[in-house]
N, C-alpha and C. Protein backbone atom coordinates (compact mmCIF):
# COMPACT_ATOMS: atom_id res chain seq x y z
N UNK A 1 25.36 126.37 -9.14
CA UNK A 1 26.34 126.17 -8.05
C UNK A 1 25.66 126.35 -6.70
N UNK A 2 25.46 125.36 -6.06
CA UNK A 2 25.15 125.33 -4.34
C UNK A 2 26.07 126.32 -3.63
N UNK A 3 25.64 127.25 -3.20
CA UNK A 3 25.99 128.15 -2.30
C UNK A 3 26.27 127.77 -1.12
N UNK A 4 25.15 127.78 -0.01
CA UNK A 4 24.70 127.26 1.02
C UNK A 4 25.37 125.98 1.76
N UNK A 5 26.78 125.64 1.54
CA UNK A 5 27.76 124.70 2.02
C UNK A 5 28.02 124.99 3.14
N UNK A 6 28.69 126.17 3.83
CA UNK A 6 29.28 126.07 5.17
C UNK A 6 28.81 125.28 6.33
N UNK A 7 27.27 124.32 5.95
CA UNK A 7 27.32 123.25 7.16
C UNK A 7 28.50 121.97 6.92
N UNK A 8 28.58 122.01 5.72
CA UNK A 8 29.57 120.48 5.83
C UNK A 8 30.58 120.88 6.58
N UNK A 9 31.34 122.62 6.56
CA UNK A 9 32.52 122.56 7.68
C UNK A 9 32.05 122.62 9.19
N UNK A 10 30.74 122.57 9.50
CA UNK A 10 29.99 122.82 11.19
C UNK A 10 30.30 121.74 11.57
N UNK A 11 29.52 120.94 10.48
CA UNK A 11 29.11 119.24 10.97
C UNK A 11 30.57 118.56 11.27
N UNK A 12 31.68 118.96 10.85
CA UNK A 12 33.14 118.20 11.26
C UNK A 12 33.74 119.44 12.23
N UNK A 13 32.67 120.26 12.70
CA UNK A 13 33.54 121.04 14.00
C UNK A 13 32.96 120.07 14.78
N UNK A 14 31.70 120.12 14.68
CA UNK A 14 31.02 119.51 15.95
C UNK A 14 31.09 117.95 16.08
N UNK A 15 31.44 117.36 15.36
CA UNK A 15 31.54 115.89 15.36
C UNK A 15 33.37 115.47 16.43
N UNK A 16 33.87 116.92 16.24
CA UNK A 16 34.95 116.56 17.19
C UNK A 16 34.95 116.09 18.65
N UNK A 17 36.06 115.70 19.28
CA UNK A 17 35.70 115.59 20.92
C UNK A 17 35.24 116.50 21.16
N UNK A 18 36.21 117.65 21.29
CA UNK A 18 35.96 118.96 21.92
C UNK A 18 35.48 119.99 21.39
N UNK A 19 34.79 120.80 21.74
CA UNK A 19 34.22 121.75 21.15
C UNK A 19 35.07 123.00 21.81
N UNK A 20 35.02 124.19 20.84
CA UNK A 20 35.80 125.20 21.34
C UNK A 20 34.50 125.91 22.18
N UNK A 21 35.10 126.37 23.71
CA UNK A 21 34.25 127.43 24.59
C UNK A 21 33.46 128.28 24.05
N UNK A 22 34.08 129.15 23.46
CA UNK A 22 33.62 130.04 22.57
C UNK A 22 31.71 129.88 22.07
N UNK A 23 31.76 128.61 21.32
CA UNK A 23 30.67 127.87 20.70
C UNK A 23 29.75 127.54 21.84
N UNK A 24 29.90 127.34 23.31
CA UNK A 24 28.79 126.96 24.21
C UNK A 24 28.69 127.93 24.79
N UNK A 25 28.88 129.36 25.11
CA UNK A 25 29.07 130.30 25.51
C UNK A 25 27.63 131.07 25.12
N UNK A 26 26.56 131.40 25.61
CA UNK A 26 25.83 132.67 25.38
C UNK A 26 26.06 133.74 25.24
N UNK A 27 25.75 134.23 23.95
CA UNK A 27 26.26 135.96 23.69
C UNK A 27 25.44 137.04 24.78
N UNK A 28 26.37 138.02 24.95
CA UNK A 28 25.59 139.15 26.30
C UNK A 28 24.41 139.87 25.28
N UNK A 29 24.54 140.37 24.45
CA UNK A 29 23.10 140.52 23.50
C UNK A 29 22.13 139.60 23.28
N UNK A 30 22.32 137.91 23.25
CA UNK A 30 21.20 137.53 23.19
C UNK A 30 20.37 137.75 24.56
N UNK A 31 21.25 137.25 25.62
CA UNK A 31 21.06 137.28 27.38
C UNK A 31 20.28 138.94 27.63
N UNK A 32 20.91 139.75 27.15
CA UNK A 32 20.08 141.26 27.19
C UNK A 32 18.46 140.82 26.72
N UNK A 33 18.40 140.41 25.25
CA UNK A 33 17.22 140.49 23.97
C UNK A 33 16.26 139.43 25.31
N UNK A 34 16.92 138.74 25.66
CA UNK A 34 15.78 137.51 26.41
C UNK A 34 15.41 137.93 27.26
N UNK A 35 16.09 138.88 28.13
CA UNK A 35 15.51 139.62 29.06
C UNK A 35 14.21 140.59 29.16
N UNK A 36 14.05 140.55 27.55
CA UNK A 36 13.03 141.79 27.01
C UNK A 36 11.65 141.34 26.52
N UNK A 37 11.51 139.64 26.48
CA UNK A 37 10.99 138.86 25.87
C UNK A 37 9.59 138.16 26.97
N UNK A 38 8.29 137.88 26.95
CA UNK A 38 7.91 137.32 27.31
C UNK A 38 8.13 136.19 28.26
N UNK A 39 7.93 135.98 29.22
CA UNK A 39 8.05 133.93 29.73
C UNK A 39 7.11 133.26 29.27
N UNK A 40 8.07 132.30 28.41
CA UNK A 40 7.52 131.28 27.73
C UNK A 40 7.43 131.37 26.25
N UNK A 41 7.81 132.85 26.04
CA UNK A 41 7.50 132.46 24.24
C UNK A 41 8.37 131.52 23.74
N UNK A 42 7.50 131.82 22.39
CA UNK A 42 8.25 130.26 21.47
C UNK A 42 9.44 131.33 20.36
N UNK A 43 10.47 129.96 20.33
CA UNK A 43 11.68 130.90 19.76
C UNK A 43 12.65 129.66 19.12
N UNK A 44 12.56 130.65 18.11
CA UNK A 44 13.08 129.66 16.56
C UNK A 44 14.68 129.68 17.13
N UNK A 45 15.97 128.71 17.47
CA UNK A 45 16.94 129.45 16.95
C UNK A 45 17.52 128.63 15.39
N UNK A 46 18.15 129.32 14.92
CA UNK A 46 18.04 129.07 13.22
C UNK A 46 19.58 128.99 13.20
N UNK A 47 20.17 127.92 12.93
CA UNK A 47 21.54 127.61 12.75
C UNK A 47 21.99 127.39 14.40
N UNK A 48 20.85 126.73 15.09
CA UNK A 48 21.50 126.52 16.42
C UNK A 48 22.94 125.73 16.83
N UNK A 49 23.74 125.01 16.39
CA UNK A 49 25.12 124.75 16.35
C UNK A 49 25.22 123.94 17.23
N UNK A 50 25.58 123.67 18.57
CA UNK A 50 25.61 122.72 19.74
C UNK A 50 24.49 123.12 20.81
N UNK A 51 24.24 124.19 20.42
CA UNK A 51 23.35 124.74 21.21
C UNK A 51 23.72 125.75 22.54
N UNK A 52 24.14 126.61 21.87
CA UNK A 52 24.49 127.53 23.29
C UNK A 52 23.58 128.56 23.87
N UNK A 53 22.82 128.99 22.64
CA UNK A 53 21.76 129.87 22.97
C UNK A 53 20.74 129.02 23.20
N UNK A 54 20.24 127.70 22.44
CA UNK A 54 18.75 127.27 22.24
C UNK A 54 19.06 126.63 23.85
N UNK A 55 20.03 126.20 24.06
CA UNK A 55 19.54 125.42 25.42
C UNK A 55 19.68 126.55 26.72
N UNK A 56 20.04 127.74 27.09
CA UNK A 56 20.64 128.65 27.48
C UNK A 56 19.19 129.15 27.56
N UNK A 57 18.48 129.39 26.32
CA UNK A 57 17.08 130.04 26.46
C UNK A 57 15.73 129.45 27.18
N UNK A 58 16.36 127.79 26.62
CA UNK A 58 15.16 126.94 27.34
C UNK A 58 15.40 126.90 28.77
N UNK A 59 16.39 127.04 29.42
CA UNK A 59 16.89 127.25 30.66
C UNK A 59 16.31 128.14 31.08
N UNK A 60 16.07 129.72 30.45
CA UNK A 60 15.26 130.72 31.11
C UNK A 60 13.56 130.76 31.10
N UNK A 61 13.37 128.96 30.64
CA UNK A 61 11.49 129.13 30.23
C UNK A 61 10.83 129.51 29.10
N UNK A 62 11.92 129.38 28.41
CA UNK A 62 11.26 129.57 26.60
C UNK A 62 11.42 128.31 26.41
N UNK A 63 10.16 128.30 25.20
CA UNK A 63 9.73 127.13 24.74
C UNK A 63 10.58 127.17 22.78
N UNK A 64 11.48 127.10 23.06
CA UNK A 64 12.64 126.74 22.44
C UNK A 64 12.38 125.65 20.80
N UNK A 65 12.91 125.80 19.92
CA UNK A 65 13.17 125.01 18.62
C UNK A 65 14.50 125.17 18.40
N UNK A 66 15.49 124.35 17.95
CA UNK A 66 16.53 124.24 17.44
C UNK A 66 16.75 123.68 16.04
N UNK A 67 16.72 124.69 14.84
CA UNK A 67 17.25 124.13 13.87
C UNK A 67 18.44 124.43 13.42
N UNK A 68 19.02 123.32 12.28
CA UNK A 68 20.25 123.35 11.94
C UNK A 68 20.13 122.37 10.86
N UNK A 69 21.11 122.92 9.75
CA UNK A 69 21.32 121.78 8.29
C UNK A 69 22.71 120.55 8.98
N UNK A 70 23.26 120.59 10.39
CA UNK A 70 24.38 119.96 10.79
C UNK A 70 23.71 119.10 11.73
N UNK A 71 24.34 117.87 11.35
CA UNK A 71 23.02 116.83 12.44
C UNK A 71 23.99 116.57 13.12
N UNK A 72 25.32 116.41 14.02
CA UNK A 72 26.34 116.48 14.62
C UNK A 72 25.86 117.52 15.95
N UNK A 73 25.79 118.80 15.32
CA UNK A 73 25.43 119.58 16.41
C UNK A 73 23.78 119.50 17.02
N UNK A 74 23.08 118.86 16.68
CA UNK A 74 21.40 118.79 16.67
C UNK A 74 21.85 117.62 17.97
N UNK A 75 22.17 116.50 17.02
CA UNK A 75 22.71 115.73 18.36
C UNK A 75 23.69 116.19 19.94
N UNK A 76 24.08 116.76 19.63
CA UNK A 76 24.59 117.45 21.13
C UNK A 76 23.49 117.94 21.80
N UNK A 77 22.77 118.66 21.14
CA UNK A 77 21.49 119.20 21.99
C UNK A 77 20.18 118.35 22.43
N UNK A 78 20.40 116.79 21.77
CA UNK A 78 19.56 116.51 22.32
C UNK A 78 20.08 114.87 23.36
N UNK A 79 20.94 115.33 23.27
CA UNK A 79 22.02 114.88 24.36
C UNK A 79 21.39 115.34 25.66
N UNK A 80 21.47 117.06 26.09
CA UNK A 80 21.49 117.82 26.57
C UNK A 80 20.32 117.55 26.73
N UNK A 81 19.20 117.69 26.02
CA UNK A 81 17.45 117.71 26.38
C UNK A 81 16.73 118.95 26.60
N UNK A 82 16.03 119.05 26.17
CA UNK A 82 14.72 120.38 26.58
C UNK A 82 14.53 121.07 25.52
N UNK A 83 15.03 121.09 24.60
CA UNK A 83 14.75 122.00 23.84
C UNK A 83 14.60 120.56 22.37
N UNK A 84 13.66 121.19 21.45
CA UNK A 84 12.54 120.30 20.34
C UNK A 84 14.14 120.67 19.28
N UNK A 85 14.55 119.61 18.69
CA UNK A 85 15.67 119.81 17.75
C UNK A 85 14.85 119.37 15.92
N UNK A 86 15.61 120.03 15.01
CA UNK A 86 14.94 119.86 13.61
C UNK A 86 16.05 120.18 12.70
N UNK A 87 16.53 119.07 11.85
CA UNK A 87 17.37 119.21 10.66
C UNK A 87 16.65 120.01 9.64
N UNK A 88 17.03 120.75 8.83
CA UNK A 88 16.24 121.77 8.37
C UNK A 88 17.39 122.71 7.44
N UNK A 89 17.41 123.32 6.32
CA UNK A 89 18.15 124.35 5.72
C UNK A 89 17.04 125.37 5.96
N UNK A 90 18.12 126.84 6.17
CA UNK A 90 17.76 127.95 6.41
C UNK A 90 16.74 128.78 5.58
N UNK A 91 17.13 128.58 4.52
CA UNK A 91 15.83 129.01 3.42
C UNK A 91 14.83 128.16 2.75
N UNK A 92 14.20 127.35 3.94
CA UNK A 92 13.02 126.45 3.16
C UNK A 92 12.60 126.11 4.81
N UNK A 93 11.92 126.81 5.49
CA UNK A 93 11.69 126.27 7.44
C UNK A 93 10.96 125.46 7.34
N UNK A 94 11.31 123.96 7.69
CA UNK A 94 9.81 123.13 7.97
C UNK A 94 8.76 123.92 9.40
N UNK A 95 8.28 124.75 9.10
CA UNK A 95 7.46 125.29 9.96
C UNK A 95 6.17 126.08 9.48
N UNK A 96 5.01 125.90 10.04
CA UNK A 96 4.28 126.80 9.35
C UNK A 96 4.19 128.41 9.94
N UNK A 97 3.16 128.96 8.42
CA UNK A 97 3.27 130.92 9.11
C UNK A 97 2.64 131.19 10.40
N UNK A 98 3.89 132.06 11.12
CA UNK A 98 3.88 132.69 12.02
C UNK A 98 3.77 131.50 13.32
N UNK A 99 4.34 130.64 13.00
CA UNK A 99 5.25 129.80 14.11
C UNK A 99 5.48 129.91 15.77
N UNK A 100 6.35 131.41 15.55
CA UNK A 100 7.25 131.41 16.14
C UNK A 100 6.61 133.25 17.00
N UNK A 101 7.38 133.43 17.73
CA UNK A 101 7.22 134.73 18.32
C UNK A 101 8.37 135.33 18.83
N UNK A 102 9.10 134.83 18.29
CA UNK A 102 10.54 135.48 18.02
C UNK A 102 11.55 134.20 17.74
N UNK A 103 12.66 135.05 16.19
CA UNK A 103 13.43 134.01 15.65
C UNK A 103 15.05 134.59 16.06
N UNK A 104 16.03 134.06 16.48
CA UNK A 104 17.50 134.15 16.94
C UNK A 104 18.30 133.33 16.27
N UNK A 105 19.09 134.09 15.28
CA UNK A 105 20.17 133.29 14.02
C UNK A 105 21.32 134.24 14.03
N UNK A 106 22.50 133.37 14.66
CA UNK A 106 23.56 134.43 15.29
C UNK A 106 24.59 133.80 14.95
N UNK A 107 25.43 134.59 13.75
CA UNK A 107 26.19 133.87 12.48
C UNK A 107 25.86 133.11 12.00
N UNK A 108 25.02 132.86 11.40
CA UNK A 108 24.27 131.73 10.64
C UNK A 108 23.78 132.14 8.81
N UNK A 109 23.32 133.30 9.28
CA UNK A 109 22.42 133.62 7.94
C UNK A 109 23.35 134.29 6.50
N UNK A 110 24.48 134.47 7.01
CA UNK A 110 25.18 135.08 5.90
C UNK A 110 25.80 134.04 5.00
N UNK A 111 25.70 132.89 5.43
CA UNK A 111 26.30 131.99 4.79
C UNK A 111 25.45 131.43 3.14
N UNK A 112 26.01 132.15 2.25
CA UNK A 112 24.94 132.26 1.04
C UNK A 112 25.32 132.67 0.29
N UNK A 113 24.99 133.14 -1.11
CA UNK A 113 24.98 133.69 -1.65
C UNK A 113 23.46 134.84 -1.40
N UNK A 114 23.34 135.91 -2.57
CA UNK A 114 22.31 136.96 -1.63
C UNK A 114 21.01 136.31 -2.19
N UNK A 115 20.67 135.44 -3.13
CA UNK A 115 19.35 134.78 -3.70
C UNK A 115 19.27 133.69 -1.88
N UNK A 116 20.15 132.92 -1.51
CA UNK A 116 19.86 132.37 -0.26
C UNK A 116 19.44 133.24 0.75
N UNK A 117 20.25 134.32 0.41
CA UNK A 117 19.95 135.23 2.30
C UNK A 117 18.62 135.47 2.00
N UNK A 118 17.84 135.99 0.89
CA UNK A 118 17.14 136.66 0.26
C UNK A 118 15.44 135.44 0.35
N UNK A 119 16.04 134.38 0.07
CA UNK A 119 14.68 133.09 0.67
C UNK A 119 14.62 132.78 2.32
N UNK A 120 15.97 132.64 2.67
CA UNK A 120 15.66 133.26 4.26
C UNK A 120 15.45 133.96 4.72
N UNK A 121 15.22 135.41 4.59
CA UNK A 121 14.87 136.64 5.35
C UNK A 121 13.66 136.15 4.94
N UNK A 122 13.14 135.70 3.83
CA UNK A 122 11.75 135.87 3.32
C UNK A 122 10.78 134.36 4.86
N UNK A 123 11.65 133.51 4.78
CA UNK A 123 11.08 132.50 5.32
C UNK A 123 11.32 133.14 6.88
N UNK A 124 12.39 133.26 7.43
CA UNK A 124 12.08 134.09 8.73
C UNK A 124 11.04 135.32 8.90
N UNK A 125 10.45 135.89 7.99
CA UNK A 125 9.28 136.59 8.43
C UNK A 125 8.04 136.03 8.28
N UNK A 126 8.16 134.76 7.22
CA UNK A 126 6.67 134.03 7.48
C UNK A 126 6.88 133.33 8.81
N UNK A 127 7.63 132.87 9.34
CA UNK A 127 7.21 132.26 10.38
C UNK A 127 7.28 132.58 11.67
N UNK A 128 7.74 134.51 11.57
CA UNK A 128 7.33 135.03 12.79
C UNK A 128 5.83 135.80 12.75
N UNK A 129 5.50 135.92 14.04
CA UNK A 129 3.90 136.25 14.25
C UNK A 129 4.03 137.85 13.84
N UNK A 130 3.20 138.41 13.67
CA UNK A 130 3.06 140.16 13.26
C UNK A 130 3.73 140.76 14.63
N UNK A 131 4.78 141.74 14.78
CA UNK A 131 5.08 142.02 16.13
C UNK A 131 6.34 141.46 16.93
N UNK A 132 6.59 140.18 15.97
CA UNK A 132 7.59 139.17 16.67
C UNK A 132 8.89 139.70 16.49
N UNK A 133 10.12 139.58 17.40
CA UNK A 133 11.48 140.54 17.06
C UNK A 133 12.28 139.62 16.26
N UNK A 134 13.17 139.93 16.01
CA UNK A 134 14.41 139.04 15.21
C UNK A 134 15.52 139.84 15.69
N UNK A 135 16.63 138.78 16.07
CA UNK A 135 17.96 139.09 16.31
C UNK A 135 18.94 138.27 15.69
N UNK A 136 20.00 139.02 15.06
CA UNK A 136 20.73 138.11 14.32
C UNK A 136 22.28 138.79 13.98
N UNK A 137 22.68 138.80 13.31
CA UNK A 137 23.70 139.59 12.96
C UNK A 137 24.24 138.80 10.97
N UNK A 138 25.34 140.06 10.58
CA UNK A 138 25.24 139.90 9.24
C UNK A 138 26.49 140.22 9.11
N UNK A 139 27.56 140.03 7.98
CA UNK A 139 28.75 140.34 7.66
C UNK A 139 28.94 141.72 7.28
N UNK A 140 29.62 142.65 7.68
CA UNK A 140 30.13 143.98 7.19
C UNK A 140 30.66 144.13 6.45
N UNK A 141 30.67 145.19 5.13
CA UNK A 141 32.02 145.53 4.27
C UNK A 141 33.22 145.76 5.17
N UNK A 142 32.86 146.22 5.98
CA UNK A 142 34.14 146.89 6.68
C UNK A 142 35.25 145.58 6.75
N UNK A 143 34.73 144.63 6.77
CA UNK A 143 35.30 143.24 7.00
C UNK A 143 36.20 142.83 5.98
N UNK A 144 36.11 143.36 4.73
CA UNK A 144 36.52 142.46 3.49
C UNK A 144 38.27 142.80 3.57
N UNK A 145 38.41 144.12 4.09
CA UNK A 145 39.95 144.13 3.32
C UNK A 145 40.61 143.42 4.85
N UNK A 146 39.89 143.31 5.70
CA UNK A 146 40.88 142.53 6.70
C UNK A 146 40.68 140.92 6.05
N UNK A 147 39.75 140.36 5.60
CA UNK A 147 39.97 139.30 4.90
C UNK A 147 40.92 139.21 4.07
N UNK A 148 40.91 140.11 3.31
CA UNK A 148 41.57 139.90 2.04
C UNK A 148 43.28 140.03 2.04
N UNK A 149 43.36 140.11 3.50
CA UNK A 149 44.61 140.62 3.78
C UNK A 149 45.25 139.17 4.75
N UNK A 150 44.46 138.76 4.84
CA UNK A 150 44.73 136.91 5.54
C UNK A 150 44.76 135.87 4.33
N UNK A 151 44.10 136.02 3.31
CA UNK A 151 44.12 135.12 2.38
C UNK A 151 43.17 135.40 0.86
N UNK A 152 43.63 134.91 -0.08
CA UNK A 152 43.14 135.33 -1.15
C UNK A 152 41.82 135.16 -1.24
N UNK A 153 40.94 135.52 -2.26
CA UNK A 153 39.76 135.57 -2.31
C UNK A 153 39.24 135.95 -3.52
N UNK A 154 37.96 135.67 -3.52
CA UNK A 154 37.06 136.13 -4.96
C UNK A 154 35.75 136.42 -4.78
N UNK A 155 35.33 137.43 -5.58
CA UNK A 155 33.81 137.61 -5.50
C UNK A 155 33.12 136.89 -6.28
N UNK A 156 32.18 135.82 -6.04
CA UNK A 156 31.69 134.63 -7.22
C UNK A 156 30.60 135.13 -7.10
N UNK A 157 30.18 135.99 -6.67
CA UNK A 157 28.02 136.42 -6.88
C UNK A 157 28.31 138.23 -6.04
N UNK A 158 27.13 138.94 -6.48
CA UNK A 158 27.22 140.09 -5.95
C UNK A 158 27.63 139.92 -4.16
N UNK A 159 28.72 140.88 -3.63
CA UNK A 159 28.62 141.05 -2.24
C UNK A 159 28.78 139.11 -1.42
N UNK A 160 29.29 138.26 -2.70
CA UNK A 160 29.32 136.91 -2.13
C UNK A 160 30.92 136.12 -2.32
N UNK A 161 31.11 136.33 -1.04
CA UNK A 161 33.12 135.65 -1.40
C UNK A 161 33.43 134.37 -0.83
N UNK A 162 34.32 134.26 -1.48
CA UNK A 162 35.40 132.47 -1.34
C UNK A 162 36.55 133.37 -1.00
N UNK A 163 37.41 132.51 0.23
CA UNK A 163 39.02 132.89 0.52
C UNK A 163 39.24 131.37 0.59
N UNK A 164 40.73 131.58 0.30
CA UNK A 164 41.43 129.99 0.39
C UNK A 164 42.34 130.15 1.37
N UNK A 165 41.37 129.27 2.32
CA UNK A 165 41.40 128.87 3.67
C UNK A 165 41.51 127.63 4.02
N UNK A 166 42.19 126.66 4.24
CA UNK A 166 42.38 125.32 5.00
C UNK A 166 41.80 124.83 6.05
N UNK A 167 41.67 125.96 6.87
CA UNK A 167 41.22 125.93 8.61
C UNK A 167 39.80 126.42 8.75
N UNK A 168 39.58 127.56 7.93
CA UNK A 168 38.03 127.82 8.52
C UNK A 168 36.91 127.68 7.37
N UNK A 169 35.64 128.33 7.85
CA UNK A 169 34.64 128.31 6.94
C UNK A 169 34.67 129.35 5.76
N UNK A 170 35.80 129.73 5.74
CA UNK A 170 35.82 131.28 4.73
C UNK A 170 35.85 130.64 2.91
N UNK A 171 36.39 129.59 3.46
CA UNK A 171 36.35 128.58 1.56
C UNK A 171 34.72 128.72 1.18
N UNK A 172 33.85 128.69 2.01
CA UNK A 172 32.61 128.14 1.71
C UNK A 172 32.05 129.79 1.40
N UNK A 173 31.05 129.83 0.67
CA UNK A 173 30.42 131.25 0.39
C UNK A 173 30.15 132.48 1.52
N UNK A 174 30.87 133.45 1.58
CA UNK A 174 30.09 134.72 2.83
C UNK A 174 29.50 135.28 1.78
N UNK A 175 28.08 136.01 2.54
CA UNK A 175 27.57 137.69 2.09
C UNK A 175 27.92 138.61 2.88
N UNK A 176 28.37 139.48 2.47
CA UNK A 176 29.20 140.82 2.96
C UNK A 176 28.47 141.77 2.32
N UNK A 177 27.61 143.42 3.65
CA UNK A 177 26.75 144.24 2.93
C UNK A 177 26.90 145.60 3.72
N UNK A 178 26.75 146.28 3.31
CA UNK A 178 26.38 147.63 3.68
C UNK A 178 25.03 148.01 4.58
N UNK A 179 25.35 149.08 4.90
CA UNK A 179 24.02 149.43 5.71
C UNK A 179 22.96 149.07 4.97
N UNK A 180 23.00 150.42 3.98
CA UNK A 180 21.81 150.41 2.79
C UNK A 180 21.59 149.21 2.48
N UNK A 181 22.76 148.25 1.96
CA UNK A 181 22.05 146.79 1.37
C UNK A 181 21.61 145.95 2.63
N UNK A 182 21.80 145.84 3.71
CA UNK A 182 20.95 145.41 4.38
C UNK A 182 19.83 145.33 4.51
N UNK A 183 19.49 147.22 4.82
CA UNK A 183 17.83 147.28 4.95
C UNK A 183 17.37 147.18 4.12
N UNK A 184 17.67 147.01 3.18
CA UNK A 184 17.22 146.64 1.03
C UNK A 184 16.50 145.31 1.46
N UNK A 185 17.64 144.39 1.83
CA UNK A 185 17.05 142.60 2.10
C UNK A 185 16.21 142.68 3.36
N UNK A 186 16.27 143.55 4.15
CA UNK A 186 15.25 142.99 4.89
C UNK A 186 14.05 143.82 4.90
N UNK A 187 13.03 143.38 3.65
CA UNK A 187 11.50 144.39 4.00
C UNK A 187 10.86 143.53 4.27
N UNK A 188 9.82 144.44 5.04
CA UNK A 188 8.95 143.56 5.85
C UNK A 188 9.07 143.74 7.64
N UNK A 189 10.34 143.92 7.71
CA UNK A 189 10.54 144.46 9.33
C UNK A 189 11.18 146.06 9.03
N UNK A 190 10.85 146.41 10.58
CA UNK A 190 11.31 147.43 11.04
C UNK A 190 12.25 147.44 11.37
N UNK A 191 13.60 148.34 11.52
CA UNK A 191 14.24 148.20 12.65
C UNK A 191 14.26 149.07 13.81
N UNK A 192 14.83 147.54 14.94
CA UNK A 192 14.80 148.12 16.10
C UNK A 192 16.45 148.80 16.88
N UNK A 193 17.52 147.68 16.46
CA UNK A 193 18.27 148.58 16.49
C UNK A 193 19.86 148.29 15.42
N UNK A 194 20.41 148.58 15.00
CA UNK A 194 21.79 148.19 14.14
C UNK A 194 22.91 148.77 14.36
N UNK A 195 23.80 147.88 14.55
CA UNK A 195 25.30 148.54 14.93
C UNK A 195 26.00 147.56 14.54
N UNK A 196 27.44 148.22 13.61
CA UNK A 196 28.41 147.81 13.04
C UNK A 196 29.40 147.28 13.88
N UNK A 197 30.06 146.39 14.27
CA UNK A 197 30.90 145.86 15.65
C UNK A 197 31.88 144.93 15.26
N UNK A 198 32.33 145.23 15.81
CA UNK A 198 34.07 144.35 15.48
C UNK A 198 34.04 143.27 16.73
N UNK A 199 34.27 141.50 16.45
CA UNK A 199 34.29 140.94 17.68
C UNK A 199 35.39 141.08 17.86
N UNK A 200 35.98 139.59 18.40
CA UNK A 200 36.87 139.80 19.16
C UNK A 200 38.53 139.45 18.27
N UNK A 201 38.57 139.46 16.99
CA UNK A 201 39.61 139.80 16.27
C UNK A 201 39.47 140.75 15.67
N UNK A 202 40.83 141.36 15.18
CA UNK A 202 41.20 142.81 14.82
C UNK A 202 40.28 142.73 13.36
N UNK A 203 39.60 143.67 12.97
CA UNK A 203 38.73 143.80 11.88
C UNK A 203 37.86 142.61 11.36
N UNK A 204 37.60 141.96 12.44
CA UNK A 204 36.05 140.80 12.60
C UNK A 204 34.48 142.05 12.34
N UNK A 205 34.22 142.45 11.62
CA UNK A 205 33.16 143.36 11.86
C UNK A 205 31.66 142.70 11.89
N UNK A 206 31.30 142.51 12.05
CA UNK A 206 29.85 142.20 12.15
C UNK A 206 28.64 142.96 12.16
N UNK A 207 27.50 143.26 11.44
CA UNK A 207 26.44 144.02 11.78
C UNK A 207 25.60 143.50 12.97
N UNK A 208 25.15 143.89 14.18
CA UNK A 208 23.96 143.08 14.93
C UNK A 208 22.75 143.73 14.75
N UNK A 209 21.77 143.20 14.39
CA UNK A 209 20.47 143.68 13.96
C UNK A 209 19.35 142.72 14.88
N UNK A 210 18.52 143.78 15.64
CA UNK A 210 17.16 143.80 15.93
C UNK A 210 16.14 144.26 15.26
N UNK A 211 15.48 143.53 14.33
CA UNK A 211 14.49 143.88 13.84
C UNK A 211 12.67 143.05 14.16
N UNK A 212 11.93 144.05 13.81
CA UNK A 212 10.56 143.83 14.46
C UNK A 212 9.64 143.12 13.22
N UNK A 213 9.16 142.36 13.52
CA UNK A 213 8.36 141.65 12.05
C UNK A 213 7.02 142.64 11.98
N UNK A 214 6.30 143.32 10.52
CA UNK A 214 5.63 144.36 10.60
C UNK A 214 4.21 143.27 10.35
């Protein structure tokens, strides 16, 4: 069973007229993380979407990549221009080791089962340089019973759920983890910093993780 679906629901967000604000909007954590970063490094973003961060970054003088398995949103960005666009799934990077000098995948990576998250964490550390940061964020347990309380659901793989949903991406596979199982999947980095966070709906939890490639 293909896991790794939630681009077929991207590719018919973004193929719409309008795109919701939200989606072109730069997060204040990435805008902080870039602030901390070299001018000019090179920077993977991984599930770039229409591009709110990848073009947002190339704007500040990073030398920017945009991948994405949604060629809908690849095309918006190169609409836009400046930043190098690449159709690509998350756990197989057309890129070679140590690429990159810092990789940015912001809601993107949970979309899996944990054998997917588990070839992408692996492929995001080959293709950052020794030293290089990673910022990203990951689904919380804390999250599940507010799911489960909007619509039914099932666990089809460890820590991996389906809700029956009409409207959003929740039909398609999440990974949902704990502290501990986090830092389990990600060896190989350090971390730099992790916090459990609720966006901006009532029990949206999210982990955001800075971690350092060792």
């Amino acid at each position: 069973m293909k896991t790794d679906t939630a681009d077929q629901h991207w590719n018919a967000q973004w193929s719409k007229p309008q795109v919701e604000e939200k989606w072109l909007t730069p997060e204040e954590d990435v805008k902080r993380w870039a602030a901390t970063l070299t001018q000019g490094a090179r920077i993977l973003d991984l599930g770039a979407g229409v591009g709110r961060h990848a073009l947002w970054l190339a704007d500040q003088g990073f030398d920017v990549v945009a991948l994405d398995a949604a060629p809908d949103g690849l095309a918006e960005i190169d609409r836009a221009g400046g930043v190098t666009t690449q159709l690509g799934r998350m756990d197989a990077l057309p890129f070679a080791d140590g690429s990159f000098d810092h990789v940015l995948s912001w809601n993107v990576i949970y979309h899996g089962d944990e054998d997917i998250l588990l070839r992408t964490i692996g492929e995001i550390r080959r293709v950052l340089r020794s030293g290089g940061s990673y910022l990203g964020t990951m689904l919380s347990k804390r999250r599940l019973p507010h799911e489960l309380a909007k619509a039914e659901g099932r666990e089809i793989s460890l820590n991996t759920w389906v809700f029956d949903s009409a409207t959003s991406d929740k039909k398609h596979p999440h990974y949902y983890c704990s502290a501990a199982e986090l830092l389990s999947l990600f060896s190989g980095f350090e971390v730099q910093a992790l916090d459990d966070r609720q966006h901006e709906k009532p029990g949206s939890y999210h982990w955001h993780l800075l971690m350092e490639r060792l």
